[in-house]
ModelCIF file with pLDDT and N, C-alpha, C, O atoms, coordinates in Angstrom:
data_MODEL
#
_entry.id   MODEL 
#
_entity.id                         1 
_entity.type                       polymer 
_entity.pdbx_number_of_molecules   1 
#
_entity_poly.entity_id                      1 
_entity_poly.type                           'polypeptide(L)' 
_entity_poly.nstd_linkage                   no 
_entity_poly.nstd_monomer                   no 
_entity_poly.pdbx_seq_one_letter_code       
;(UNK)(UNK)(UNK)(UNK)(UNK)(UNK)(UNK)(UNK)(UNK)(UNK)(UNK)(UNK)(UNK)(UNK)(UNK)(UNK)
(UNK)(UNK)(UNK)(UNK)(UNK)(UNK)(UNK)(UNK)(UNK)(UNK)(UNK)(UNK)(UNK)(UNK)(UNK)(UNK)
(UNK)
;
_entity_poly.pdbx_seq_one_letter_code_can   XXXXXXXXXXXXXXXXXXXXXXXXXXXXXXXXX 
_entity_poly.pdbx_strand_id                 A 
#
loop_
_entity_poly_seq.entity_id 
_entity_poly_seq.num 
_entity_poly_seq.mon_id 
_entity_poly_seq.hetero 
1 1  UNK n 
1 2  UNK n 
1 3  UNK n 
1 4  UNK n 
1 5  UNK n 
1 6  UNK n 
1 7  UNK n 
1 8  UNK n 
1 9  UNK n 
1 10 UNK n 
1 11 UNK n 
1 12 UNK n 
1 13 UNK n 
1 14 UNK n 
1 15 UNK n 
1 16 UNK n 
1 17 UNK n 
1 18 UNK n 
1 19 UNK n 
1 20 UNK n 
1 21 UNK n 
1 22 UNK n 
1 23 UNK n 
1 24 UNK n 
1 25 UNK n 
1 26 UNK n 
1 27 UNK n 
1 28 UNK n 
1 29 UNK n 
1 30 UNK n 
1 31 UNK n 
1 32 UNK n 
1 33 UNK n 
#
_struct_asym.id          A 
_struct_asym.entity_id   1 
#
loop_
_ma_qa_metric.id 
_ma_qa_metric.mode 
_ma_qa_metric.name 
_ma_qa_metric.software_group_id 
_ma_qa_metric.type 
1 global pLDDT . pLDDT 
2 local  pLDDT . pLDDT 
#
_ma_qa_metric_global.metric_id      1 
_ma_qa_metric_global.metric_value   92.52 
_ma_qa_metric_global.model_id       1 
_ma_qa_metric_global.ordinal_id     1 
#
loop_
_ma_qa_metric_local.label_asym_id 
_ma_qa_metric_local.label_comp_id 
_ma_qa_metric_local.label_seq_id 
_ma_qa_metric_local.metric_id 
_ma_qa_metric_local.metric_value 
_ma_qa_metric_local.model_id 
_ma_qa_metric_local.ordinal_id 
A UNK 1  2 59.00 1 1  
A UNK 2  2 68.00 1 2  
A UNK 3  2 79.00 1 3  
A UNK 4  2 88.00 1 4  
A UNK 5  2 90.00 1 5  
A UNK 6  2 94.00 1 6  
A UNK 7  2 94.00 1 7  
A UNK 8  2 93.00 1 8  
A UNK 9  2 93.00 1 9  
A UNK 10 2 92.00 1 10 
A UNK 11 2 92.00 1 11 
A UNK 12 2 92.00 1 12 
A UNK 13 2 95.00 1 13 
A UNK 14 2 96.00 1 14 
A UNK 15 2 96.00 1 15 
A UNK 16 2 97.00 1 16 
A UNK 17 2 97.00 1 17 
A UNK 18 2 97.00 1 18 
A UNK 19 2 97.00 1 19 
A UNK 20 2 97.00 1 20 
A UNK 21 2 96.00 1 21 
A UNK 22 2 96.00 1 22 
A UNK 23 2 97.00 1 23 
A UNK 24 2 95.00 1 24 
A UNK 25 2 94.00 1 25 
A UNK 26 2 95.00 1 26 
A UNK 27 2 93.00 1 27 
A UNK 28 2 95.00 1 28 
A UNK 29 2 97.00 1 29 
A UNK 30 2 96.00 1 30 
A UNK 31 2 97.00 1 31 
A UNK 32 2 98.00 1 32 
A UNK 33 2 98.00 1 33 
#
loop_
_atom_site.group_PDB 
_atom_site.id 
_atom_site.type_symbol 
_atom_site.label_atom_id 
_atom_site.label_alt_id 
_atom_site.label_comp_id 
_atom_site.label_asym_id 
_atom_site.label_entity_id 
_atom_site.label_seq_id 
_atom_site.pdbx_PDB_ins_code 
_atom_site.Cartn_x 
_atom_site.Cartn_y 
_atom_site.Cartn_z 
_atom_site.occupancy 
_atom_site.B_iso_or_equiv 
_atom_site.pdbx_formal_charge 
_atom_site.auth_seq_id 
_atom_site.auth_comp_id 
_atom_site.auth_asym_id 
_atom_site.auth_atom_id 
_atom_site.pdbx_PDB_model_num 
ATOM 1   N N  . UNK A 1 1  ? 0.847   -1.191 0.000  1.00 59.00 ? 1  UNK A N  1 
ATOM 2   C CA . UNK A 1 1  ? 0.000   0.000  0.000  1.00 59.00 ? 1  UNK A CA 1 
ATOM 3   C C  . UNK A 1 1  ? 0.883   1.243  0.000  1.00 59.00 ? 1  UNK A C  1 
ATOM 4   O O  . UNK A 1 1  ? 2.084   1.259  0.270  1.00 59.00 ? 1  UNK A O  1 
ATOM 5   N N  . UNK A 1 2  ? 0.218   2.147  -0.297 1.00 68.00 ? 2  UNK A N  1 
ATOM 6   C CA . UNK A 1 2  ? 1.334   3.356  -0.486 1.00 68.00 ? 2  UNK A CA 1 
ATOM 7   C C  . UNK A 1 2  ? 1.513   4.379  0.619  1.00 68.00 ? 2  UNK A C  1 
ATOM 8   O O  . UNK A 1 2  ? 2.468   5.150  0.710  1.00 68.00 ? 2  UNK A O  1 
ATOM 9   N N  . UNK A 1 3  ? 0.384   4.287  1.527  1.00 79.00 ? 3  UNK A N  1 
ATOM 10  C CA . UNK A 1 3  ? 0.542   4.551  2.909  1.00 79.00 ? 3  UNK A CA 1 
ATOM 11  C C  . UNK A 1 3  ? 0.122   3.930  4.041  1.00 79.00 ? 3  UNK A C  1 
ATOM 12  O O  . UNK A 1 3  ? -0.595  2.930  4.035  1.00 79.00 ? 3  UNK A O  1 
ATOM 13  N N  . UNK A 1 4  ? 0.574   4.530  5.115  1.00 88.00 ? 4  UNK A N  1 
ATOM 14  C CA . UNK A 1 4  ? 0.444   3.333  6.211  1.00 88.00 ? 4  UNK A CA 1 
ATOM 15  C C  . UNK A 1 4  ? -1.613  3.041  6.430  1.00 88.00 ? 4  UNK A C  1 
ATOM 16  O O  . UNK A 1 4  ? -2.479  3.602  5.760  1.00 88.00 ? 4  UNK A O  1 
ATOM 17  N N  . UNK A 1 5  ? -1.802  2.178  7.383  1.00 90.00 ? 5  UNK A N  1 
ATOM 18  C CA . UNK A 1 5  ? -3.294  1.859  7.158  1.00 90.00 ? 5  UNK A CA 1 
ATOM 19  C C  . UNK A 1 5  ? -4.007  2.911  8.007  1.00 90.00 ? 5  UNK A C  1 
ATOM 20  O O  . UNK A 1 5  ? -5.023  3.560  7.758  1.00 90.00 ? 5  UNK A O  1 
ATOM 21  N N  . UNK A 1 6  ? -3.313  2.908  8.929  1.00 94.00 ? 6  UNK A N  1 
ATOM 22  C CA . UNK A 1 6  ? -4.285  4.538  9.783  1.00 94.00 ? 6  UNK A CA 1 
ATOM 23  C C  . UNK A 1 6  ? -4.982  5.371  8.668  1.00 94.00 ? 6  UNK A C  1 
ATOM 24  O O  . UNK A 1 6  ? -6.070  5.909  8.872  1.00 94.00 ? 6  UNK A O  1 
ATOM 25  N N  . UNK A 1 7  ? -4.255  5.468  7.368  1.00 94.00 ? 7  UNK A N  1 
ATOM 26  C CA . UNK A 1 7  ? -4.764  6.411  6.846  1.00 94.00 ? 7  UNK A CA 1 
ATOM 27  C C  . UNK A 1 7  ? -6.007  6.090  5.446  1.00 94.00 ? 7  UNK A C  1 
ATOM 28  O O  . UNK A 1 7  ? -6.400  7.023  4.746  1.00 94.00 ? 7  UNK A O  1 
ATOM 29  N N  . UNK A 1 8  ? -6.450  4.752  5.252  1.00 93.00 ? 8  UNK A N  1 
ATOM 30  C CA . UNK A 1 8  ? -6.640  3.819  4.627  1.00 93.00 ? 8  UNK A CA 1 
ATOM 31  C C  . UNK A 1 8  ? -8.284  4.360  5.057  1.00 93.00 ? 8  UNK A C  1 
ATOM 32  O O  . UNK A 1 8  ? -8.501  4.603  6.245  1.00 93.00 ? 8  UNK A O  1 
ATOM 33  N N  . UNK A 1 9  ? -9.369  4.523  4.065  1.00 93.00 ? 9  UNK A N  1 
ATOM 34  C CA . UNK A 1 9  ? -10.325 4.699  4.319  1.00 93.00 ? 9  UNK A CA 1 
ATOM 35  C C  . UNK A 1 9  ? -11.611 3.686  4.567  1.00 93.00 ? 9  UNK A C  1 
ATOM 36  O O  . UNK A 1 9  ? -11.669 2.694  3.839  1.00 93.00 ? 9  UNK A O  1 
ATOM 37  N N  . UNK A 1 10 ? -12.560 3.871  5.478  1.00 92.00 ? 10 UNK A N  1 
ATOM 38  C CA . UNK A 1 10 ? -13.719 2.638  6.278  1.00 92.00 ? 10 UNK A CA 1 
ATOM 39  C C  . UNK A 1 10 ? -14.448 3.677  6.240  1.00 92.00 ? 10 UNK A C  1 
ATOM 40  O O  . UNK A 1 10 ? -14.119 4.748  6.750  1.00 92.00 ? 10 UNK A O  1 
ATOM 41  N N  . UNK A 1 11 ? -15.763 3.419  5.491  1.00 92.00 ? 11 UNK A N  1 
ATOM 42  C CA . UNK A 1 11 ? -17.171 4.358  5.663  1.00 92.00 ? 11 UNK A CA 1 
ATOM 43  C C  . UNK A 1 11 ? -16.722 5.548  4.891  1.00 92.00 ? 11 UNK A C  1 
ATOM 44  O O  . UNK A 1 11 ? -17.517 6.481  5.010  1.00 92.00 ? 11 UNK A O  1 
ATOM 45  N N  . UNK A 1 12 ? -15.653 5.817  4.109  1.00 92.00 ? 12 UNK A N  1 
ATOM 46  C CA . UNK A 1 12 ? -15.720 6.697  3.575  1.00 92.00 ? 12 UNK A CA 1 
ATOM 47  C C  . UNK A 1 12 ? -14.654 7.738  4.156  1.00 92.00 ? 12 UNK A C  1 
ATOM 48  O O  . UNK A 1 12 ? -14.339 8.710  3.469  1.00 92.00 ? 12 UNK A O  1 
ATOM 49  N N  . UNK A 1 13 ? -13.955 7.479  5.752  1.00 95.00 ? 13 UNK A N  1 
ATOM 50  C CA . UNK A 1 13 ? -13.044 8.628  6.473  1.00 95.00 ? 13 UNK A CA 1 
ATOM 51  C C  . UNK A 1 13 ? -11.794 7.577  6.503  1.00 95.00 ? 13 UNK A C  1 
ATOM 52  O O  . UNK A 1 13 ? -11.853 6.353  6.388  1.00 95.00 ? 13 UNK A O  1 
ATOM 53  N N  . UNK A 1 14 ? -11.082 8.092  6.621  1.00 96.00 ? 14 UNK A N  1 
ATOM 54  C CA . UNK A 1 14 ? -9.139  7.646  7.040  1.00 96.00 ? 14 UNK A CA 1 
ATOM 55  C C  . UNK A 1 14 ? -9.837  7.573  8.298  1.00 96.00 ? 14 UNK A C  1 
ATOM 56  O O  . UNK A 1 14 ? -10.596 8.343  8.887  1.00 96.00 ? 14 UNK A O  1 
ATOM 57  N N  . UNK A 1 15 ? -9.096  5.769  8.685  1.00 96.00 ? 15 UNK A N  1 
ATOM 58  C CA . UNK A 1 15 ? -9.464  5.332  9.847  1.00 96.00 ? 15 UNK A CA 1 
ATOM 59  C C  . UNK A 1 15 ? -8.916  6.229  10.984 1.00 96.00 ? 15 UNK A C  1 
ATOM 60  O O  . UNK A 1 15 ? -9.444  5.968  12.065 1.00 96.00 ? 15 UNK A O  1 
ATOM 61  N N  . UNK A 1 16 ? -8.187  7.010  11.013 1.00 97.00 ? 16 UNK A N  1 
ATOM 62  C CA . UNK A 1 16 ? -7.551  7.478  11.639 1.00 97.00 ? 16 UNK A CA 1 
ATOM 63  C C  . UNK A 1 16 ? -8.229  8.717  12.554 1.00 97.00 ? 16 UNK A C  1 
ATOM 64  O O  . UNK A 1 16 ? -7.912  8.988  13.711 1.00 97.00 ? 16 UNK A O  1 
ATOM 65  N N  . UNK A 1 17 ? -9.264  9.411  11.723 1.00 97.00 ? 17 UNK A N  1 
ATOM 66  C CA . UNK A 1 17 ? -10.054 10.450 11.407 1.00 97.00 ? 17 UNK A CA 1 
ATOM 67  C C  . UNK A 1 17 ? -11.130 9.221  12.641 1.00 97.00 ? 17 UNK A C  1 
ATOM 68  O O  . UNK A 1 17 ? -11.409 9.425  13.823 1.00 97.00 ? 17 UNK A O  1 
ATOM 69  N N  . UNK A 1 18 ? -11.401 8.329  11.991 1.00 97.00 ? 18 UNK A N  1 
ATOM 70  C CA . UNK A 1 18 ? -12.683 7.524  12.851 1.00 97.00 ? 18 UNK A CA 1 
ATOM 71  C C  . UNK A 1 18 ? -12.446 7.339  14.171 1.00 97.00 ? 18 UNK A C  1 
ATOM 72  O O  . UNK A 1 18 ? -13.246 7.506  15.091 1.00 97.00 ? 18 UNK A O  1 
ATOM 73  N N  . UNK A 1 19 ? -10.876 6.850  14.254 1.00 97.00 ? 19 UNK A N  1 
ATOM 74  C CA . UNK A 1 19 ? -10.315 7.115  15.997 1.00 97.00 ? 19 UNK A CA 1 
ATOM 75  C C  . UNK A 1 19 ? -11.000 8.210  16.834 1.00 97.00 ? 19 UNK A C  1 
ATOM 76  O O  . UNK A 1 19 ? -11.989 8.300  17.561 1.00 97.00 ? 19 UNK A O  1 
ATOM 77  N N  . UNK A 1 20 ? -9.627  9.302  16.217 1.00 97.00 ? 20 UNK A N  1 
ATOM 78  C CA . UNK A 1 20 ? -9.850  10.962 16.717 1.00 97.00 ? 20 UNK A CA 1 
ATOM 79  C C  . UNK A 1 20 ? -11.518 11.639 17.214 1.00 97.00 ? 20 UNK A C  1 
ATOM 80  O O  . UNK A 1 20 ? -11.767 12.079 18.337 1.00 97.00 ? 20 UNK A O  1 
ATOM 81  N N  . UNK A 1 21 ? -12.332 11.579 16.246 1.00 96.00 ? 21 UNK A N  1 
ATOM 82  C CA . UNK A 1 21 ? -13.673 11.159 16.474 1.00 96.00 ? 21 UNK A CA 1 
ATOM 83  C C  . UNK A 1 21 ? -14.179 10.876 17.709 1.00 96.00 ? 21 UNK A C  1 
ATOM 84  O O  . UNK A 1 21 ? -14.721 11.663 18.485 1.00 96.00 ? 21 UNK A O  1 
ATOM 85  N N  . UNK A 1 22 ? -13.948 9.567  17.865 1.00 96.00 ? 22 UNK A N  1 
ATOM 86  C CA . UNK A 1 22 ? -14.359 9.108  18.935 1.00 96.00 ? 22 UNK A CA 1 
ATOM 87  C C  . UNK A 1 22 ? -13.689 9.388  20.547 1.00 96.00 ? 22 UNK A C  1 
ATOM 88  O O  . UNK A 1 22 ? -14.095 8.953  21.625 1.00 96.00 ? 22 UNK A O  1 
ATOM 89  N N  . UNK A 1 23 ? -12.957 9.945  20.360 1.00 97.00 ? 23 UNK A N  1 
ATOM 90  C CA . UNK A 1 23 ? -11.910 10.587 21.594 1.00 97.00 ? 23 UNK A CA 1 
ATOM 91  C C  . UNK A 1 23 ? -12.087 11.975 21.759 1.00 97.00 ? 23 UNK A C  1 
ATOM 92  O O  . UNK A 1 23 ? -12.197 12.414 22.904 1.00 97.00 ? 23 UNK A O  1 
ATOM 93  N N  . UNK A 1 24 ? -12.152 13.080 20.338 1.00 95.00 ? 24 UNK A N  1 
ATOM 94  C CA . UNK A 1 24 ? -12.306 14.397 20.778 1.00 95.00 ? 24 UNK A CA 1 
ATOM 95  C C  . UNK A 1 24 ? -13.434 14.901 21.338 1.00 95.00 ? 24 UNK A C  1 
ATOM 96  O O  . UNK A 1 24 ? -13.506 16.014 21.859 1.00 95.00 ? 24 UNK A O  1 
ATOM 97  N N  . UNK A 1 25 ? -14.518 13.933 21.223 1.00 94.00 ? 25 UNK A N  1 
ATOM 98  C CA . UNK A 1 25 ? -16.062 14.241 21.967 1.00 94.00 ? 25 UNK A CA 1 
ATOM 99  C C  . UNK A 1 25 ? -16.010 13.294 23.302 1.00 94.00 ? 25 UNK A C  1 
ATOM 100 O O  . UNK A 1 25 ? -17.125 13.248 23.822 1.00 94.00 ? 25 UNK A O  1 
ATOM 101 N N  . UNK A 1 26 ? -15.236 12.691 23.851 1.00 95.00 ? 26 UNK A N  1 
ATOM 102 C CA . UNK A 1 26 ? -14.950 12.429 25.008 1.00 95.00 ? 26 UNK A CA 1 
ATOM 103 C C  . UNK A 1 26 ? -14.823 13.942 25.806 1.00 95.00 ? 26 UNK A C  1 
ATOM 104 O O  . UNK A 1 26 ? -14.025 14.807 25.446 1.00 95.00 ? 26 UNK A O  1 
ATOM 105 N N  . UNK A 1 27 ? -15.933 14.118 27.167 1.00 93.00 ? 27 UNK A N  1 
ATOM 106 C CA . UNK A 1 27 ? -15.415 14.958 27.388 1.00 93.00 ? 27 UNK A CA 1 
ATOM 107 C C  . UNK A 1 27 ? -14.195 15.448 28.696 1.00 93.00 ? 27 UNK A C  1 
ATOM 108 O O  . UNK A 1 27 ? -14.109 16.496 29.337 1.00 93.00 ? 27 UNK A O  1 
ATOM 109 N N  . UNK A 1 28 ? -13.365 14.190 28.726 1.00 95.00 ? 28 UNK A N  1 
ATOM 110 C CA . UNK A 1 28 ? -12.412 14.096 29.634 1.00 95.00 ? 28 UNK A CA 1 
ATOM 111 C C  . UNK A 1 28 ? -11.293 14.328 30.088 1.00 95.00 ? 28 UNK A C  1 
ATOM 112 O O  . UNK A 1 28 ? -10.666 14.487 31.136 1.00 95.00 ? 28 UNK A O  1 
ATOM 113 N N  . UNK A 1 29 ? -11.144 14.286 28.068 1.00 97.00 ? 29 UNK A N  1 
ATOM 114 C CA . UNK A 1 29 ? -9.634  15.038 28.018 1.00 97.00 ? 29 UNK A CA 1 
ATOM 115 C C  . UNK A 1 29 ? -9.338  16.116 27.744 1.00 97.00 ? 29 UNK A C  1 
ATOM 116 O O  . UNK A 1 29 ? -9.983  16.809 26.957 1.00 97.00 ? 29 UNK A O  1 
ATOM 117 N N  . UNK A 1 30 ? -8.226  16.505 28.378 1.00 96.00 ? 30 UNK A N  1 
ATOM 118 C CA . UNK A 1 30 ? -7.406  18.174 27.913 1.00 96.00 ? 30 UNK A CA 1 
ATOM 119 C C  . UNK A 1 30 ? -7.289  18.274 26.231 1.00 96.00 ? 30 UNK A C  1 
ATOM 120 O O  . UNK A 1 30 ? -7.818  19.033 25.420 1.00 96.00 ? 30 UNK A O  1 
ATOM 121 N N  . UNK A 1 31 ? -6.417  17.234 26.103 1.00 97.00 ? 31 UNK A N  1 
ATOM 122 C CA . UNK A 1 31 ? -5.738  17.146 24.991 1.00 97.00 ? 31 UNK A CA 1 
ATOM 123 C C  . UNK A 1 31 ? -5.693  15.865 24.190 1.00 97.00 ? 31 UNK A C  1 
ATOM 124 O O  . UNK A 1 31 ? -5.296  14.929 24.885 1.00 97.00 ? 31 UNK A O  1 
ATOM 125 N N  . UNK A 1 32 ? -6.016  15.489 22.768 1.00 98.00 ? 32 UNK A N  1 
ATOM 126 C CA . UNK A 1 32 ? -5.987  14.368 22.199 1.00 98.00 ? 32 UNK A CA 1 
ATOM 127 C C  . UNK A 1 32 ? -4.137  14.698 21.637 1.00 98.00 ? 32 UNK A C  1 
ATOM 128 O O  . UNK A 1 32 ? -3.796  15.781 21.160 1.00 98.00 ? 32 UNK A O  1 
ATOM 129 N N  . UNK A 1 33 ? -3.181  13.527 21.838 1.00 98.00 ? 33 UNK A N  1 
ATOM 130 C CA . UNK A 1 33 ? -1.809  13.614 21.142 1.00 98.00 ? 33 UNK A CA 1 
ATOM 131 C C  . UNK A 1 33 ? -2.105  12.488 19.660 1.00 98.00 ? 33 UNK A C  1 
ATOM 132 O O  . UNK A 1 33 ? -1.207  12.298 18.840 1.00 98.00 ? 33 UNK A O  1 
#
C-alpha cells in the first residue's frame, strides 16, 4: 500500500479520522496527542 493503514479509508473517512472522532467528543480530556 502506499501509505500506512491509519490512513486507509472505512465508511468513507481515514481510519484514523474515525479514531480521533471518537476521543475528541470524550469529554475528559485536555488534549488528544
Amino acid at each position: 500500500v502506499e501509505k500506512p493503514k491509519q490512513f486507509m479509508e472505512v465508511g468513507g473517512k481515514p481510519i484514523i479520522v474515525l479514531v480521533l472522532e471518537k476521543f475528541i467528543v470524550h469529554p475528559g480530556f485536555d488534549k488528544v496527542l
